[in-house]
PDB file of N, CA and C in Angstrom:
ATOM      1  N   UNK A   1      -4.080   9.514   1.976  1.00  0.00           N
ATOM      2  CA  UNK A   1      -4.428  10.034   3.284  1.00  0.00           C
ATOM      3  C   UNK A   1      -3.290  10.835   3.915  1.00  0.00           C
ATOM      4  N   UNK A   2      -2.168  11.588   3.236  1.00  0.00           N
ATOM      5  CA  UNK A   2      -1.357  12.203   3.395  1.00  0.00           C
ATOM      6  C   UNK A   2      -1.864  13.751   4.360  1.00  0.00           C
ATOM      7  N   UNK A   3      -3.229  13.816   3.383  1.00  0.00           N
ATOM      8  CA  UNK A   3      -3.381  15.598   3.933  1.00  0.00           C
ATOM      9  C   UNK A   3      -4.150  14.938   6.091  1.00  0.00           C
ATOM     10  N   UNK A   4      -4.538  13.970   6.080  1.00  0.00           N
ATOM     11  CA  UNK A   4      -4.919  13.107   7.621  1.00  0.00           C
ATOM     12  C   UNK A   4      -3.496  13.465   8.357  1.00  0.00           C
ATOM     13  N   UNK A   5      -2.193  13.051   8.173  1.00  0.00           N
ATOM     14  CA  UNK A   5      -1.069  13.220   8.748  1.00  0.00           C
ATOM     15  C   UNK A   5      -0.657  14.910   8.653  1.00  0.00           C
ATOM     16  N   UNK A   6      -0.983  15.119   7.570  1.00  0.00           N
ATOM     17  CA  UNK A   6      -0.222  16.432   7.800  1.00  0.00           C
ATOM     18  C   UNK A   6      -1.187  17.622   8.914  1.00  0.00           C
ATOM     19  N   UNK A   7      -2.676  17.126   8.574  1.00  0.00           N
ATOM     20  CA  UNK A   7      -3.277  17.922   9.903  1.00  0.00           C
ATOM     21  C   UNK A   7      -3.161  17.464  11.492  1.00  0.00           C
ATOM     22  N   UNK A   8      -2.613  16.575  11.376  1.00  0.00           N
ATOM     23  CA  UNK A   8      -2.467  15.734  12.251  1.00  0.00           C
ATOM     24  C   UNK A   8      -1.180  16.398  13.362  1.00  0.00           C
ATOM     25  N   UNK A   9       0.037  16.204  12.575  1.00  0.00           N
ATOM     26  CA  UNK A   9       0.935  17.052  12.953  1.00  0.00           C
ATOM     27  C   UNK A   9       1.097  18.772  13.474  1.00  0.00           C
ATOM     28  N   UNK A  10      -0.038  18.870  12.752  1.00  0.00           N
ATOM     29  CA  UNK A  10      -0.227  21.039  12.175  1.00  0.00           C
ATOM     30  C   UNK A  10      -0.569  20.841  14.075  1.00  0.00           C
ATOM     31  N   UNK A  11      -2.068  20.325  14.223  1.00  0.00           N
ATOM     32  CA  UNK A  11      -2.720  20.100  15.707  1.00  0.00           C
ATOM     33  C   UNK A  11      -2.316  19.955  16.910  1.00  0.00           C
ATOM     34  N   UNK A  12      -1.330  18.529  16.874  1.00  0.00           N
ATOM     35  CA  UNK A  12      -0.920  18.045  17.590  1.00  0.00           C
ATOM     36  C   UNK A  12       0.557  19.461  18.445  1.00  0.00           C
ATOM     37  N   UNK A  13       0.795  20.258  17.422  1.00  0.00           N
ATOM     38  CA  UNK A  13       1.281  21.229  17.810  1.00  0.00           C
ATOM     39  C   UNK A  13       0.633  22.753  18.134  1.00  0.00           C
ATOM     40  N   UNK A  14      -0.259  22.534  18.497  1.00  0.00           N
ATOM     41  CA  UNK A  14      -1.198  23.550  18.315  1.00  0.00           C
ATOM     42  C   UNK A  14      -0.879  24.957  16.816  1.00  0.00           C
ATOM     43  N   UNK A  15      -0.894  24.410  16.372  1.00  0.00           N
ATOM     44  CA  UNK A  15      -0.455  25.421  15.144  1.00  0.00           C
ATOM     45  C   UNK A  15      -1.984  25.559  14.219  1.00  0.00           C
ATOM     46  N   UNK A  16      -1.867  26.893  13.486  1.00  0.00           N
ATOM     47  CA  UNK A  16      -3.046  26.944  12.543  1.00  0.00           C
ATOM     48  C   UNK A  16      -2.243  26.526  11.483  1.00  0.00           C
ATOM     49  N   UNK A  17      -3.152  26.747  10.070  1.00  0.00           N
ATOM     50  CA  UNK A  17      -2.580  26.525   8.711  1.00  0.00           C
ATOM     51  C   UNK A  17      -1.892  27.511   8.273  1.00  0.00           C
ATOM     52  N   UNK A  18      -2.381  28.996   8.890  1.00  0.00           N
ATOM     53  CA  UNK A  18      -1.543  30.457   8.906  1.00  0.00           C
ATOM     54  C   UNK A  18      -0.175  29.929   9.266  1.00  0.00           C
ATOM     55  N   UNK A  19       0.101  29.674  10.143  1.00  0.00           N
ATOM     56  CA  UNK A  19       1.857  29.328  11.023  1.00  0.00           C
ATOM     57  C   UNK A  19       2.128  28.468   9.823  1.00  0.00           C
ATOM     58  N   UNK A  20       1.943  27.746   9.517  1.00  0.00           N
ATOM     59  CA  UNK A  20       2.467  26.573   8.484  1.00  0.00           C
ATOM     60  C   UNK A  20       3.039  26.863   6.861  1.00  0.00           C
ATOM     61  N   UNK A  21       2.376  28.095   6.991  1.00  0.00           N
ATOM     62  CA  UNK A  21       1.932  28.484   5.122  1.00  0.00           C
ATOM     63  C   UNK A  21       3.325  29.827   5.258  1.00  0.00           C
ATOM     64  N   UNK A  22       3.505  30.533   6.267  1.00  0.00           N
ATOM     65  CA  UNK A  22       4.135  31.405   6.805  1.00  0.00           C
ATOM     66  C   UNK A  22       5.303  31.033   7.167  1.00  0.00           C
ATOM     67  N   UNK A  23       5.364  29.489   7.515  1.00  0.00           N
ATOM     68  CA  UNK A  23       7.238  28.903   7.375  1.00  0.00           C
ATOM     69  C   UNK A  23       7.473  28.605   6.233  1.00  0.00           C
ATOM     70  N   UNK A  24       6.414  28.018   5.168  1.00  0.00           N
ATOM     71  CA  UNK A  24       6.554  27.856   4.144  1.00  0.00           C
ATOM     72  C   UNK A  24       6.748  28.594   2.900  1.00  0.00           C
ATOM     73  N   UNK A  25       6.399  29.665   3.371  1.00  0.00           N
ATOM     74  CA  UNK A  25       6.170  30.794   2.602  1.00  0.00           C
ATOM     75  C   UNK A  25       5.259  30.885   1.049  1.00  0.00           C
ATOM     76  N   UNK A  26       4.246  30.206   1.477  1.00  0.00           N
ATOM     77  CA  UNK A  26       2.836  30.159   0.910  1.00  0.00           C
ATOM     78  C   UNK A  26       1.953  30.601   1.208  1.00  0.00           C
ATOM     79  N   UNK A  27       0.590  30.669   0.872  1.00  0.00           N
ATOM     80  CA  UNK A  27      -0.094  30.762   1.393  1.00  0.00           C
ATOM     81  C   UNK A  27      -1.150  30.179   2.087  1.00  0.00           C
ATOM     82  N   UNK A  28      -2.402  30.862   2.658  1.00  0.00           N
ATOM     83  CA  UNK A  28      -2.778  29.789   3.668  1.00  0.00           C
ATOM     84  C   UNK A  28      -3.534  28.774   2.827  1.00  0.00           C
ATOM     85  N   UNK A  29      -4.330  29.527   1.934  1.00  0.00           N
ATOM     86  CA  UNK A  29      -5.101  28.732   0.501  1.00  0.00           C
ATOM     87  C   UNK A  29      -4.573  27.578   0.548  1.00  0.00           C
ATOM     88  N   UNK A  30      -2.892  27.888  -0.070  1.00  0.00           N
ATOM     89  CA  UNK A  30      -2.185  26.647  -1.024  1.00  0.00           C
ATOM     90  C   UNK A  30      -1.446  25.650   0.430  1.00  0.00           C
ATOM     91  N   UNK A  31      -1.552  25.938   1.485  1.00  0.00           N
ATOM     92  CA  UNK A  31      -0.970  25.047   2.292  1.00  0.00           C
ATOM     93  C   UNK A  31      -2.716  24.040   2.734  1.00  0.00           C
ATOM     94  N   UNK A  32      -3.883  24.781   2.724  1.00  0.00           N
ATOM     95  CA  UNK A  32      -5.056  24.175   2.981  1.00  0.00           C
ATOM     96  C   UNK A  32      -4.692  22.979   2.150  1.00  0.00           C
ATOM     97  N   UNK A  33      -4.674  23.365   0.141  1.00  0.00           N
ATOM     98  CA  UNK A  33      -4.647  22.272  -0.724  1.00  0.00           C
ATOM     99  C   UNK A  33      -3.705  21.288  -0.291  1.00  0.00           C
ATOM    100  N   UNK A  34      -3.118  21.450   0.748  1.00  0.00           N
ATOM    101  CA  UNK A  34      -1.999  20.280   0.775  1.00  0.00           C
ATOM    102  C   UNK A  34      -2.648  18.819   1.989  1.00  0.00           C
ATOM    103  N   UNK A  35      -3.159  20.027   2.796  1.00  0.00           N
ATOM    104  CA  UNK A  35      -3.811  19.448   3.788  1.00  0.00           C
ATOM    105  C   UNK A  35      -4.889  18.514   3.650  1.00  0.00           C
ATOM    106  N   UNK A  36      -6.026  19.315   2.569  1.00  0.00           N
ATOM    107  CA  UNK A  36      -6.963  18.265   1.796  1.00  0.00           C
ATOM    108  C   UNK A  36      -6.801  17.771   0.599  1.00  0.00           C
ATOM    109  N   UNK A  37      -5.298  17.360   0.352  1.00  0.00           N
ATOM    110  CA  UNK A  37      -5.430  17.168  -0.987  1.00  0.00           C
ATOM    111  C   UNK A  37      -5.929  16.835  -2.361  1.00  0.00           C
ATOM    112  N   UNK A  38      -5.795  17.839  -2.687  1.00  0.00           N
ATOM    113  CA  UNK A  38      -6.383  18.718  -3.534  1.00  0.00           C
ATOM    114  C   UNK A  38      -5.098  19.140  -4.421  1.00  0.00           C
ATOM    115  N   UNK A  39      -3.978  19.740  -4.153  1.00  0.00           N
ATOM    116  CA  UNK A  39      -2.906  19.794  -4.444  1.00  0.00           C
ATOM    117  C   UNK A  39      -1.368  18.648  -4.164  1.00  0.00           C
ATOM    118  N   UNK A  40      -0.850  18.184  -4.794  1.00  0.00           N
ATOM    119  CA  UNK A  40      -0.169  17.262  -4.621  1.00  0.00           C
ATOM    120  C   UNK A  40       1.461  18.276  -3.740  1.00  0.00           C
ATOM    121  N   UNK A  41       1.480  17.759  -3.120  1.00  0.00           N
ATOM    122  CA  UNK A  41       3.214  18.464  -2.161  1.00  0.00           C
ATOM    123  C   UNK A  41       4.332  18.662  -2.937  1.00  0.00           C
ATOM    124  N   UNK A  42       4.534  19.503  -3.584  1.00  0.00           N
ATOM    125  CA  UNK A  42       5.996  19.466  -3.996  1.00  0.00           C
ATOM    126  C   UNK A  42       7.184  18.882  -3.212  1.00  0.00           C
ATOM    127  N   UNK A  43       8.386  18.077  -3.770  1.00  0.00           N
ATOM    128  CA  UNK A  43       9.252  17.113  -2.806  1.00  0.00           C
ATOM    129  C   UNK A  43      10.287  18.480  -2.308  1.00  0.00           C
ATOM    130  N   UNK A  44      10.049  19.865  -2.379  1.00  0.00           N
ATOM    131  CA  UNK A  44      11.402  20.551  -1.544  1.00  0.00           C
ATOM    132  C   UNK A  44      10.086  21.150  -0.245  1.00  0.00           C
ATOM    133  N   UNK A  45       8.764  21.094  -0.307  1.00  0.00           N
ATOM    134  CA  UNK A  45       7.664  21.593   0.148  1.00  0.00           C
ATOM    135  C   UNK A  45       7.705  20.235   1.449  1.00  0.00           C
ATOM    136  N   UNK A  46       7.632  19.169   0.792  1.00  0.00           N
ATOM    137  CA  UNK A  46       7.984  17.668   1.379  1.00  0.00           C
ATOM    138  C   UNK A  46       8.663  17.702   2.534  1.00  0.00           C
ATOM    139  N   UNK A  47       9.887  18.146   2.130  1.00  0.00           N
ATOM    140  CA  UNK A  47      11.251  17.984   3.407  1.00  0.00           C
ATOM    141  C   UNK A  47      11.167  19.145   3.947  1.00  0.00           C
ATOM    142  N   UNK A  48      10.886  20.020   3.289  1.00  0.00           N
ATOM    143  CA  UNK A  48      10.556  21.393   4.464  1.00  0.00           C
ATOM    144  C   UNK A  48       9.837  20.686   5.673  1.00  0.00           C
ATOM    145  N   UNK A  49       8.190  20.357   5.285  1.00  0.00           N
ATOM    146  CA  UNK A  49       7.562  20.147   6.246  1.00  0.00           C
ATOM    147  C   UNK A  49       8.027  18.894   7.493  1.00  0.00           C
ATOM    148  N   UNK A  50       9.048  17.920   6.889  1.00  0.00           N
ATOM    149  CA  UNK A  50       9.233  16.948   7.528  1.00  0.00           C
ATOM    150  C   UNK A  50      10.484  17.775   8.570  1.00  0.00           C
ATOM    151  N   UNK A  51      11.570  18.411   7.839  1.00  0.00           N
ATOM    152  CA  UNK A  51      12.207  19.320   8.642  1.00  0.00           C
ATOM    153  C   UNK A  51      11.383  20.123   9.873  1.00  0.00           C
ATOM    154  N   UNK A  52      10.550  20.984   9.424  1.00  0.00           N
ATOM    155  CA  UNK A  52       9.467  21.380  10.617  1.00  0.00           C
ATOM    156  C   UNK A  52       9.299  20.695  11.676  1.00  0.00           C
ATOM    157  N   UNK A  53       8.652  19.304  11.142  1.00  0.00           N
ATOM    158  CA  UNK A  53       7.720  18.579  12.387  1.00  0.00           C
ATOM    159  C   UNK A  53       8.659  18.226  13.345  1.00  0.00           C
ATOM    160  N   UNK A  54       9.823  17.603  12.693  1.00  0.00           N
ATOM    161  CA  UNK A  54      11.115  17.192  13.716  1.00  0.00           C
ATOM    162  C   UNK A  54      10.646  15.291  13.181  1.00  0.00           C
ATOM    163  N   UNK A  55      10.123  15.015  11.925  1.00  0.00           N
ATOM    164  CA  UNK A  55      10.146  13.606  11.283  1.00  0.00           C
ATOM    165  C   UNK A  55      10.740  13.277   9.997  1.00  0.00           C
ATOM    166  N   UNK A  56       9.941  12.547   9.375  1.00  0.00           N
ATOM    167  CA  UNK A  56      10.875  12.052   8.038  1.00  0.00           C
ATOM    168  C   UNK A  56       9.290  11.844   7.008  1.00  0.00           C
ATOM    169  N   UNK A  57       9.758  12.428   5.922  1.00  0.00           N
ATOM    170  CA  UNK A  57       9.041  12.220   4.460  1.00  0.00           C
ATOM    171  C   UNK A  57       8.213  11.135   4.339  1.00  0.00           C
ATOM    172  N   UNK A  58       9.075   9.709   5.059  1.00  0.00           N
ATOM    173  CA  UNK A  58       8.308   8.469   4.984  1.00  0.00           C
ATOM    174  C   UNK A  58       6.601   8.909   5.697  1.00  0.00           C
ATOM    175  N   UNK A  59       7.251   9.470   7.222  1.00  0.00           N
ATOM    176  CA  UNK A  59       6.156   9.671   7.589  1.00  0.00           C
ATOM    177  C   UNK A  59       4.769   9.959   7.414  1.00  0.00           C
ATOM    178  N   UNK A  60       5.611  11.155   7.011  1.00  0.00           N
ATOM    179  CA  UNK A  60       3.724  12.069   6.124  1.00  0.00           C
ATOM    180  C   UNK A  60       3.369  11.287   4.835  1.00  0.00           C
ATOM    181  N   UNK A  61       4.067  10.840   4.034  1.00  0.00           N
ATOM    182  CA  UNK A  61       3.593  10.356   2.995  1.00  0.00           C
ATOM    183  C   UNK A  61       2.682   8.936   3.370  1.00  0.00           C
ATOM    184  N   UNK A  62       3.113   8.715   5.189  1.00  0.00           N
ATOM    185  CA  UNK A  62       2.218   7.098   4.869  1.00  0.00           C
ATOM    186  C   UNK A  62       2.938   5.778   5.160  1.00  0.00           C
ATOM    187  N   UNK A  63       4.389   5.970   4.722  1.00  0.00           N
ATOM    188  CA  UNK A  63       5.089   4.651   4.327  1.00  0.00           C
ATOM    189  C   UNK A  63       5.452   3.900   5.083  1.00  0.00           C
ATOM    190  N   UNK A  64       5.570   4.838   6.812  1.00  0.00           N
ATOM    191  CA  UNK A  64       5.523   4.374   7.999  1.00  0.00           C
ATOM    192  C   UNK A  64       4.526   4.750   8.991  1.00  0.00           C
ATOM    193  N   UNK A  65       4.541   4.084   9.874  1.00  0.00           N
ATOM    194  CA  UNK A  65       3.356   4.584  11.245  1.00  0.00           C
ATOM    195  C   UNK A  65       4.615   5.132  12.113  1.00  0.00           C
ATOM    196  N   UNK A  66       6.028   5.391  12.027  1.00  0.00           N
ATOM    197  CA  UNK A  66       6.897   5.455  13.396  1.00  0.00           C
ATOM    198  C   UNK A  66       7.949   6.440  12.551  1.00  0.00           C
ATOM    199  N   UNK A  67       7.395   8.231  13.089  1.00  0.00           N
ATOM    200  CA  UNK A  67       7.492   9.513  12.939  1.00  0.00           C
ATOM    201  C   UNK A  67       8.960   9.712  13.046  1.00  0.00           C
ATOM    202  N   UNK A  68      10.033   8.117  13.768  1.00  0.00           N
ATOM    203  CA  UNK A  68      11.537   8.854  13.873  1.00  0.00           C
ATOM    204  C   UNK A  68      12.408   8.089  12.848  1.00  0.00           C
ATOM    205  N   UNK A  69      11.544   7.210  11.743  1.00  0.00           N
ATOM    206  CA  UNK A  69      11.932   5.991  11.376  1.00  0.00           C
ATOM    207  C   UNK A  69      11.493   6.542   9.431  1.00  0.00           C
TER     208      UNK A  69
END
């Protein structure tokens, strides 16, 4: 339920999947697959996004419910 958190985050900032794929420098396609996974996250794709949100890897992956931890 990884791609649940990561839309979660995208929203909660008002951001589309365009803005996301565009820091990432992907595209919007391959940032969708991440979202519904479908595609598994690469771990430098990983800390990018956790860098982004302003959380930690644990987070999105699940391992915690507490985004500073």
């Amino acid at each position: 339920m990884t791609n649940n958190r990561l839309r979660d985050l995208r929203t909660d900032k008002d951001l589309k999947q365009k803005d996301v794929a565009d820091y990432l420098n992907c595209s919007q396609v391959a940032y969708s697959h991440y979202e519904l996974g479908k595609r598994d996250i690469p771990t430098e794709v990983l800390v990018a996004l956790a860098k982004f949100y302003g959380t930690t890897t644990d987070y999105i992956l699940r391992l915690t419910d507490n985004p500073n931890k």
